[in-house]
Protein backbone atom coordinates (compact mmCIF):
# COMPACT_ATOMS: atom_id res chain seq x y z
CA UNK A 1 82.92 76.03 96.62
CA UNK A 2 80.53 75.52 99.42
CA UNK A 3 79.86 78.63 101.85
CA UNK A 4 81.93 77.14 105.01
CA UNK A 5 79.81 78.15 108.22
CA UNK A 6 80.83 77.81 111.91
CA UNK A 7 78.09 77.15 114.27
CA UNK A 8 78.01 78.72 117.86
CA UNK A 9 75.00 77.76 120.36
CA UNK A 10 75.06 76.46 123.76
CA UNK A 11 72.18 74.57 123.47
CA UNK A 12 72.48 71.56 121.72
CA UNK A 13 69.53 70.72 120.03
CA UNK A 14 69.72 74.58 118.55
CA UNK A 15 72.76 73.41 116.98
CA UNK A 16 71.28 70.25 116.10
CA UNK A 17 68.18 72.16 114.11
CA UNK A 18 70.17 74.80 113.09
CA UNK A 19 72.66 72.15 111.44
CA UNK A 20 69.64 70.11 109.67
CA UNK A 21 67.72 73.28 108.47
CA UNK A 22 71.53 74.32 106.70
CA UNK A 23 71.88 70.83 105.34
CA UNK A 24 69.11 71.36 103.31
CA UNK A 25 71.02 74.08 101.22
CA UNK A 26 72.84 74.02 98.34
CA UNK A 27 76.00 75.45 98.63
CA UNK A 28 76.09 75.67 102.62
CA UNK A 29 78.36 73.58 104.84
CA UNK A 30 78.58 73.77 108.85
CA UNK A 31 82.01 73.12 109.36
CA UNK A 32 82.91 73.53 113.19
CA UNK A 33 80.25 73.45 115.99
CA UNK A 34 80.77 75.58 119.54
CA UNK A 35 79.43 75.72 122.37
CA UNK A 36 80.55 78.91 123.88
CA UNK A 37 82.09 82.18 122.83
CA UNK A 38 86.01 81.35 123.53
CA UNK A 39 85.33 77.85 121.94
CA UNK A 40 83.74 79.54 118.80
CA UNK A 41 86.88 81.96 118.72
CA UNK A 42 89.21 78.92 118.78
CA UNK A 43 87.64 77.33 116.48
CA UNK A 44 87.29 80.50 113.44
CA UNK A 45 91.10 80.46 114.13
CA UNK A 46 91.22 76.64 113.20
CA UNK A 47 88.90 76.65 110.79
CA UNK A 48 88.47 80.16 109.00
CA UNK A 49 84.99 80.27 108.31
CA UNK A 50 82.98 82.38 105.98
CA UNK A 51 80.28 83.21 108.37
CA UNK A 52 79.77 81.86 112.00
CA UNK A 53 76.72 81.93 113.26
CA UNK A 54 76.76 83.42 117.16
CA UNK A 55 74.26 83.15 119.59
CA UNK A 56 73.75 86.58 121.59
CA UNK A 57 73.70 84.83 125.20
CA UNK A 58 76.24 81.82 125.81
CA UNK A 59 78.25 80.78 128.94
CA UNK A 60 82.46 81.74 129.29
CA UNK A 61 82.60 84.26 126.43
CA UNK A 62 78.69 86.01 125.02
CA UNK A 63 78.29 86.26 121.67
CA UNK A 64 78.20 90.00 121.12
CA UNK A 65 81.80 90.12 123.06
CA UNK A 66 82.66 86.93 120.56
CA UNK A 67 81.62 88.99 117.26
CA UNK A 68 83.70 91.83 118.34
CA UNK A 69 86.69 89.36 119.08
CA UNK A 70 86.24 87.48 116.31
CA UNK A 71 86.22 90.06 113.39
CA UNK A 72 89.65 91.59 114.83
CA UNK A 73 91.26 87.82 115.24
CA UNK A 74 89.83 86.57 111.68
CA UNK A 75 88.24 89.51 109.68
CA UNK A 76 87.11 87.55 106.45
CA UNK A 77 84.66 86.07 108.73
CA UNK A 78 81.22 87.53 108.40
CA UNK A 79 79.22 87.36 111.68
CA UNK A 80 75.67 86.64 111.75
CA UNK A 81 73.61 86.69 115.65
CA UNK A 82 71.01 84.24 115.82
CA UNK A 83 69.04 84.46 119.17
CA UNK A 84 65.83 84.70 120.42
CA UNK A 85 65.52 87.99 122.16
CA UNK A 86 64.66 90.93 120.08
CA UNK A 87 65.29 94.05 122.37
CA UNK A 88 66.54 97.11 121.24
CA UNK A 89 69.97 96.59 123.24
CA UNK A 90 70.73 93.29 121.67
CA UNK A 91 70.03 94.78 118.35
CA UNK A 92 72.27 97.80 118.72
CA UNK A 93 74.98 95.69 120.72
CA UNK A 94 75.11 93.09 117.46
CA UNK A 95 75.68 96.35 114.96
CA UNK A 96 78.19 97.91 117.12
CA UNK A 97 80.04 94.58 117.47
CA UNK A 98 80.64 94.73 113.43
CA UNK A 99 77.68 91.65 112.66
CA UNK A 100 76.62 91.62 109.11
CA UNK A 101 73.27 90.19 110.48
CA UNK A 102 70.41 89.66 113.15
CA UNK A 103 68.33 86.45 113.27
CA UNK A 104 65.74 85.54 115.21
CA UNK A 105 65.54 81.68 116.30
CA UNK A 106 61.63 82.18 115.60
CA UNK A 107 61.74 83.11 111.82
CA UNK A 108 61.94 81.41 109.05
CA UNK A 109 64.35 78.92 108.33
CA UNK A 110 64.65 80.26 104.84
CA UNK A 111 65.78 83.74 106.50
CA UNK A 112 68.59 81.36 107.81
CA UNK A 113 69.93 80.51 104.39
CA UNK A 114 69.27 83.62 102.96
CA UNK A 115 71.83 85.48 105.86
CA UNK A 116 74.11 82.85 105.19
CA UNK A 117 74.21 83.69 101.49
CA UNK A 118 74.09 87.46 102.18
CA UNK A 119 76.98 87.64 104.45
CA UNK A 120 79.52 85.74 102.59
CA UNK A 121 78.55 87.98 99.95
CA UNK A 122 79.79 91.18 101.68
CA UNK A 123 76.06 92.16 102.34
CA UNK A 124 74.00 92.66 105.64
CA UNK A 125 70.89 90.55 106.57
CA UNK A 126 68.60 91.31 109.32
CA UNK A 127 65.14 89.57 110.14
CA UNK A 128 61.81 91.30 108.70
CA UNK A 129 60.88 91.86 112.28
CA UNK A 130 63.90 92.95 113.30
CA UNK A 131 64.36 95.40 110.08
CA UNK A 132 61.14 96.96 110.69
CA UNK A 133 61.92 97.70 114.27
CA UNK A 134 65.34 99.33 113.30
CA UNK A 135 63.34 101.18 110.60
CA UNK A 136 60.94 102.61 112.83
CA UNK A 137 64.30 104.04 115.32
CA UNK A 138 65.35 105.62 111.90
CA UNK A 139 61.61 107.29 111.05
CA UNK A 140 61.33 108.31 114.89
CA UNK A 141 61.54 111.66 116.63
CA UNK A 142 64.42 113.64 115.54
CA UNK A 143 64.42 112.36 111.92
CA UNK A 144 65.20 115.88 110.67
CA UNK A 145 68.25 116.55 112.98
CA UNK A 146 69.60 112.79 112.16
CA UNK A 147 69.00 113.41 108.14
CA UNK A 148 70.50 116.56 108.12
CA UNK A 149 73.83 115.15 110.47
CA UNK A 150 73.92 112.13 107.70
CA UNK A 151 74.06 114.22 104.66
CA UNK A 152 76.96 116.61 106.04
CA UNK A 153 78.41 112.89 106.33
CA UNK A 154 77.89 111.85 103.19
CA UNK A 155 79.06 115.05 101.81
CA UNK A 156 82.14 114.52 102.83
CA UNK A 157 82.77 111.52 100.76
CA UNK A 158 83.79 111.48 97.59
CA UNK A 159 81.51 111.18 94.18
CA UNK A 160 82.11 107.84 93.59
CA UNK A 161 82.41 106.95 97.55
CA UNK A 162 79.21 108.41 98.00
CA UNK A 163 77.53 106.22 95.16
CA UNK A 164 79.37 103.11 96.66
CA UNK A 165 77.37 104.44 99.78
CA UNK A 166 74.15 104.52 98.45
CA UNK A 167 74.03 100.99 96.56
CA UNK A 168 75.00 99.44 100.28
CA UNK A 169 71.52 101.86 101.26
CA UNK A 170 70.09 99.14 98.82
CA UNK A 171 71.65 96.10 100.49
CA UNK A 172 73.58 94.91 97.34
CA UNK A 173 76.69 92.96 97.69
CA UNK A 174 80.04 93.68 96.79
CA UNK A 175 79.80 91.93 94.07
CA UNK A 176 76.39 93.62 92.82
CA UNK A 177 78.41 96.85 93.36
CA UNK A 178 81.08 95.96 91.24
CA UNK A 179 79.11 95.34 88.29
CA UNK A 180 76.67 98.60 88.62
CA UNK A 181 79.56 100.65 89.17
CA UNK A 182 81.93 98.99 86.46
CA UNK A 183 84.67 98.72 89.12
CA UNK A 184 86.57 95.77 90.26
CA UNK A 185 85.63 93.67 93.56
CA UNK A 186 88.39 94.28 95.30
CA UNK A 187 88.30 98.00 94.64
CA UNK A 188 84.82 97.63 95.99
CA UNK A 189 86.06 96.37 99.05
CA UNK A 190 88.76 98.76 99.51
CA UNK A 191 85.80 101.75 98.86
CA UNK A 192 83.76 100.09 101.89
CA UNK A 193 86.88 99.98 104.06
CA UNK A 194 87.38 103.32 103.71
CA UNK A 195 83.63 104.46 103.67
CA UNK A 196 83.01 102.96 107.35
CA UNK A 197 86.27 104.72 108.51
CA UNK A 198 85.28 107.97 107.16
CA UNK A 199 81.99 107.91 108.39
CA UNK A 200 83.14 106.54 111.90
CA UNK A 201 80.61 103.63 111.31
CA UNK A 202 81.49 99.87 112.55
CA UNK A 203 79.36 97.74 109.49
CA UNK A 204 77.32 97.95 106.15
CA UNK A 205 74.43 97.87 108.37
CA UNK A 206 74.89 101.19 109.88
CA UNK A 207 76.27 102.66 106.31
CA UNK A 208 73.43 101.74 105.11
CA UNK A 209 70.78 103.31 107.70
CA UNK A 210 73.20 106.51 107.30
CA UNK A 211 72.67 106.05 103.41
CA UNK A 212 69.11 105.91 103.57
CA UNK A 213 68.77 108.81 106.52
CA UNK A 214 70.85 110.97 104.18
CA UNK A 215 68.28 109.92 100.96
CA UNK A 216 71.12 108.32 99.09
CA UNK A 217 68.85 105.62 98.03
CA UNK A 218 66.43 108.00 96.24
CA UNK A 219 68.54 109.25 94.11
CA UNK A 220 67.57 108.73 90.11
CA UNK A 221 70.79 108.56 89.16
CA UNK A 222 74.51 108.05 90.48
CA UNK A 223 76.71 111.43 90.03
CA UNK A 224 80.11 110.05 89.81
CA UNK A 225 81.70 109.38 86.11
CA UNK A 226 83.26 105.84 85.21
CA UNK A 227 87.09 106.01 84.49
CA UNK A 228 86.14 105.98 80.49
CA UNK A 229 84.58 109.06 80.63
CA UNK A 230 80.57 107.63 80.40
CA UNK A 231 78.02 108.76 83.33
CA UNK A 232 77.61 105.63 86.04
CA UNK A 233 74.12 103.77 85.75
CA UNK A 234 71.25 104.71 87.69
CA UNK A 235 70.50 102.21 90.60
């Protein structure tokens, strides 16, 4: 089945392009179109999308406020912010709000299709500008302090929470999880649920940075043991 996508711009012709470059894509379908925030809310109720696509700035209701709204009204829909401003506030106000991506209207349209895919595949997407950007807040001053605060975090997890932790350090999907870790999907889920609540963290995206601060992702191997007994693969 097609990857159903709700559309949210106030400017027309954004939509317009937007809706031509996803037309191009197998697999994709733009199902609703909005023009503002409360409109796109109404219309995820109607139409429960897999992924809407929210501008940051729009008249009545702004998108960041619409993301937050929107995954506590219909949570199986994956937000993804499209704009064209790039500041550090936006950024950090489209994480908080629970988005499972960050697009810039200047990339490439490719990186449109490619969040699409990632989102409705329980993954996070951001832009290669944007990524570096958030990668360089990460490797900043303080990067001691903030490694050592995110491995007491991950500590506190379980084994096999904390090697569910570091494959979303590697931006796999749920999916991708599943079959490295020999679990089901929906057990997958249920770990991620539980790892954002225990780590106080609103998305993968911030799991993620945590996973990486804490050197999950370097690991050579996972620690926990698969229910038969046999030692899980290395990532």
């Amino acid at each position: 089945m097609a990857i159903r996508v709700l559309l949210a711009d106030d400017e027309t012709m954004v939509r317009a392009g937007v809706r031509a470059i996803l037309s191009t894509a197998d697999g994709i379908e733009v199902v609703a179109e909005a023009s503002d925030g409360r409109e796109a809310l109404e219309r995820a109720r109607l139409h429960r999308p897999d992924v809407a696509l929210l501008d940051i700035r729009m008249p009545v209701l702004d998108g960041l406020s619409a993301a937050a709204e929107l995954r506590r009204a219909v949570p199986d829909t994956a937000v993804v912010m499209l704009t064209t401003f790039s500041e550090d506030a936006y950024i950090a106000g489209a994480l908080d709000s629970g988005a499972s991506g960050f697009l810039l209207k200047s990339g490439d349209p490719y990186e449109l299709m490619a969040a699409v895919r990632a989102a409705h595949g329980g993954a996070s997407y951001l832009s290669p500008d944007i990524a570096h950007r958030v990668i360089q807040q990460v490797s900043g001053g303080g990067r001691m302090t903030r490694r050592a605060e995110a491995r007491e975090r991950a500590a506190a997890l379980a084994p096999r929470e904390r090697d569910v932790l570091a494959l979303l350090g590697e931006g796999c999907t749920n999916a991708e999880i599943a079959a490295r870790l020999h679990l089901g999907e929906g057990t997958v889920k249920v770990y991620v649920s539980t790892i954002l609540a225990r780590l106080g963290v609103s998305n993968r995206v911030r799991a993620a940075l945590l996973a990486h601060e804490a050197d999950l992702t370097d690991r050579t191997g996972l620690t926990s043991e698969h229910p038969d007994g046999g030692a899980a693969a290395a990532p």
